[in-house]
C-alpha atoms as a PDB file:
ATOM      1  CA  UNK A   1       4.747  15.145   5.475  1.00  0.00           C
ATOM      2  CA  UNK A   2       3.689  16.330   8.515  1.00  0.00           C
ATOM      3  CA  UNK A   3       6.647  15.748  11.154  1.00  0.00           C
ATOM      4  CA  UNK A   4       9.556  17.921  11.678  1.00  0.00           C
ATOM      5  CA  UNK A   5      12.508  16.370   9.678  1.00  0.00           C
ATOM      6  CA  UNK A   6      15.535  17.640  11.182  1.00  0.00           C
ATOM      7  CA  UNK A   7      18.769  15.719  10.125  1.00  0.00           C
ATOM      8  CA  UNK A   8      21.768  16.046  12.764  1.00  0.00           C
ATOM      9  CA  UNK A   9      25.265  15.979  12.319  1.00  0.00           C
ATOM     10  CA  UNK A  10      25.631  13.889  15.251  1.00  0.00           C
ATOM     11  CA  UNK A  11      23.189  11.434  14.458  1.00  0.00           C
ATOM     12  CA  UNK A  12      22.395   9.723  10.946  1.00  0.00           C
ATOM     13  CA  UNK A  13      18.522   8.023  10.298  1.00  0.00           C
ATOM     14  CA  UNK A  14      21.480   6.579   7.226  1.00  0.00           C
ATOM     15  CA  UNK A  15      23.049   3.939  10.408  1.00  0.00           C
ATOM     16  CA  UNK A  16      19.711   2.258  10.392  1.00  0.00           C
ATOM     17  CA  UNK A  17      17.967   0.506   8.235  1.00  0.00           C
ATOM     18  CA  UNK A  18      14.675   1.750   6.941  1.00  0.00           C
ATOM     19  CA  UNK A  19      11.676  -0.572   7.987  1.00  0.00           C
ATOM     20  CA  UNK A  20      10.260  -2.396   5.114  1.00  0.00           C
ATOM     21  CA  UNK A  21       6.932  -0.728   3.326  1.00  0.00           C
ATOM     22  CA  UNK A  22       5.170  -4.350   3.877  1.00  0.00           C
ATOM     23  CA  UNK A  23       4.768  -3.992   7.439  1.00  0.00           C
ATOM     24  CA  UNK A  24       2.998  -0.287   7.093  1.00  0.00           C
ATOM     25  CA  UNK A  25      -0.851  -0.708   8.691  1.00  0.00           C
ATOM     26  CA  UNK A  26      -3.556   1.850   8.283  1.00  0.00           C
ATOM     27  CA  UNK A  27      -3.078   4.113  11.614  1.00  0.00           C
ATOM     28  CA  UNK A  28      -6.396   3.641  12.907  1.00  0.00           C
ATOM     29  CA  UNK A  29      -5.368   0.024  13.385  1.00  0.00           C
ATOM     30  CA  UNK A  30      -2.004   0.206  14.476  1.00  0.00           C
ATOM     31  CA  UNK A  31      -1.750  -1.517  17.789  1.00  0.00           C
ATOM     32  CA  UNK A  32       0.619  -1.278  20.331  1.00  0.00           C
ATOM     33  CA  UNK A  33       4.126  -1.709  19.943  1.00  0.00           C
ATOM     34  CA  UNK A  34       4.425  -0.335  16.484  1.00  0.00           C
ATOM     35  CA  UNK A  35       5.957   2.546  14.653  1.00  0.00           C
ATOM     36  CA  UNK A  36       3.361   5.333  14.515  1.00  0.00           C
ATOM     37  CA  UNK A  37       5.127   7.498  12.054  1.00  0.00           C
ATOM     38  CA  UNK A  38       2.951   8.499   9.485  1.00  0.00           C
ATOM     39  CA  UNK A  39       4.013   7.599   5.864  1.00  0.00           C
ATOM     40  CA  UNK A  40       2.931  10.601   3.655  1.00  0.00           C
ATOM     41  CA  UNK A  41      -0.242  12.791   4.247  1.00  0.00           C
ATOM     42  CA  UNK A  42      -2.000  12.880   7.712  1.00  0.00           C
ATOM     43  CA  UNK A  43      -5.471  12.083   6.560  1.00  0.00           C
ATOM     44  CA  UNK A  44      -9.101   9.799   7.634  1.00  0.00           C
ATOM     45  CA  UNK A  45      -6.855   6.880   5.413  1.00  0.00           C
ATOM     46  CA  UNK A  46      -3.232   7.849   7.032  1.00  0.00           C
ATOM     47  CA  UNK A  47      -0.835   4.531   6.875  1.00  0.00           C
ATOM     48  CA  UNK A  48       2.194   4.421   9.611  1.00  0.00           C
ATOM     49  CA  UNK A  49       5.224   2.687   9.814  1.00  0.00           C
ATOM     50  CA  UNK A  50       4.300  -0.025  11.675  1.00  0.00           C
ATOM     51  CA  UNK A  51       7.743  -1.387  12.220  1.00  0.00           C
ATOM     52  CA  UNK A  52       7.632  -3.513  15.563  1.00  0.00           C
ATOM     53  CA  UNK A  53       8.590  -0.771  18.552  1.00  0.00           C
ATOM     54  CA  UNK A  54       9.918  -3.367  21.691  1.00  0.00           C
ATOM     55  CA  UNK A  55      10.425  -0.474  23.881  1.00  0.00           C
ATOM     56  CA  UNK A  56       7.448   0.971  23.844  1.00  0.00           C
ATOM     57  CA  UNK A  57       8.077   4.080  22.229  1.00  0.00           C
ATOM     58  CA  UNK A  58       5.819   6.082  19.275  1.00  0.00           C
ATOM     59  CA  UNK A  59       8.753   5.810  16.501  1.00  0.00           C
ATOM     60  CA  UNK A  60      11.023   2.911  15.825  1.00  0.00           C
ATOM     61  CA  UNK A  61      14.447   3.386  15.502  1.00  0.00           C
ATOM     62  CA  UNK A  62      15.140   4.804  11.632  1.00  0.00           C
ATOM     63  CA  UNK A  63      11.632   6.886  12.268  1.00  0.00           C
ATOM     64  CA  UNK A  64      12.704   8.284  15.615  1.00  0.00           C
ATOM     65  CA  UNK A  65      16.325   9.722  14.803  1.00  0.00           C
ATOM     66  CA  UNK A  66      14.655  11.601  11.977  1.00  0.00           C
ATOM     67  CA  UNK A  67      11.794  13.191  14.326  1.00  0.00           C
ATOM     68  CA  UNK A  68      14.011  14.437  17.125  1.00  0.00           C
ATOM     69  CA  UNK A  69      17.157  16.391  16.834  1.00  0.00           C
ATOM     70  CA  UNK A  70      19.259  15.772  19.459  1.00  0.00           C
ATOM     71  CA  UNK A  71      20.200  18.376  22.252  1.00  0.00           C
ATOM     72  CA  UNK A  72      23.460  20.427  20.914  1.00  0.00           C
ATOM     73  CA  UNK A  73      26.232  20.811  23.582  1.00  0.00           C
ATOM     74  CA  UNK A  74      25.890  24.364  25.358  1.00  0.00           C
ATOM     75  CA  UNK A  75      21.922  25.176  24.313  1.00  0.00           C
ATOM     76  CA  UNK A  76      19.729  26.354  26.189  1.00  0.00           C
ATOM     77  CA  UNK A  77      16.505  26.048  25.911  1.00  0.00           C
END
């Protein structure tokens, strides 16, 4: 795969439910206002997600608490 898969102790991808495979769309016709993580190998045939995204953000929710970790009290970046 190629996003960063960091799991946090704060915040489980477990507390939401994973989108259903039949609603994955090749990525070259993903439109807006769906999940953009890519399912397996980036590639000319890549598949995403394509769970429906009503904010307007890249990842829904189950895709986006596995791509960012969130910010640890007391780091600095």
């Amino acid at each position: 795969m190629n996003q960063l898969v960091r799991m946090s102790h704060l915040v489980s991808a477990d507390s939401v439910e994973e989108p259903s495979p039949e609603l994955r769309v090749p990525f070259a016709q993903s439109g807006a206002f769906v999940c953009k993580f890519i399912i397996g190998e980036p590639n000319d045939r890549a598949v995403c997600c394509g769970a429906p995204v009503p904010d307007g953000k890249s990842w829904c929710a189950f895709h986006r608490k596995i791509v960012f970790e969130p910010t640890r009290p007391g780091r600095i970046r």
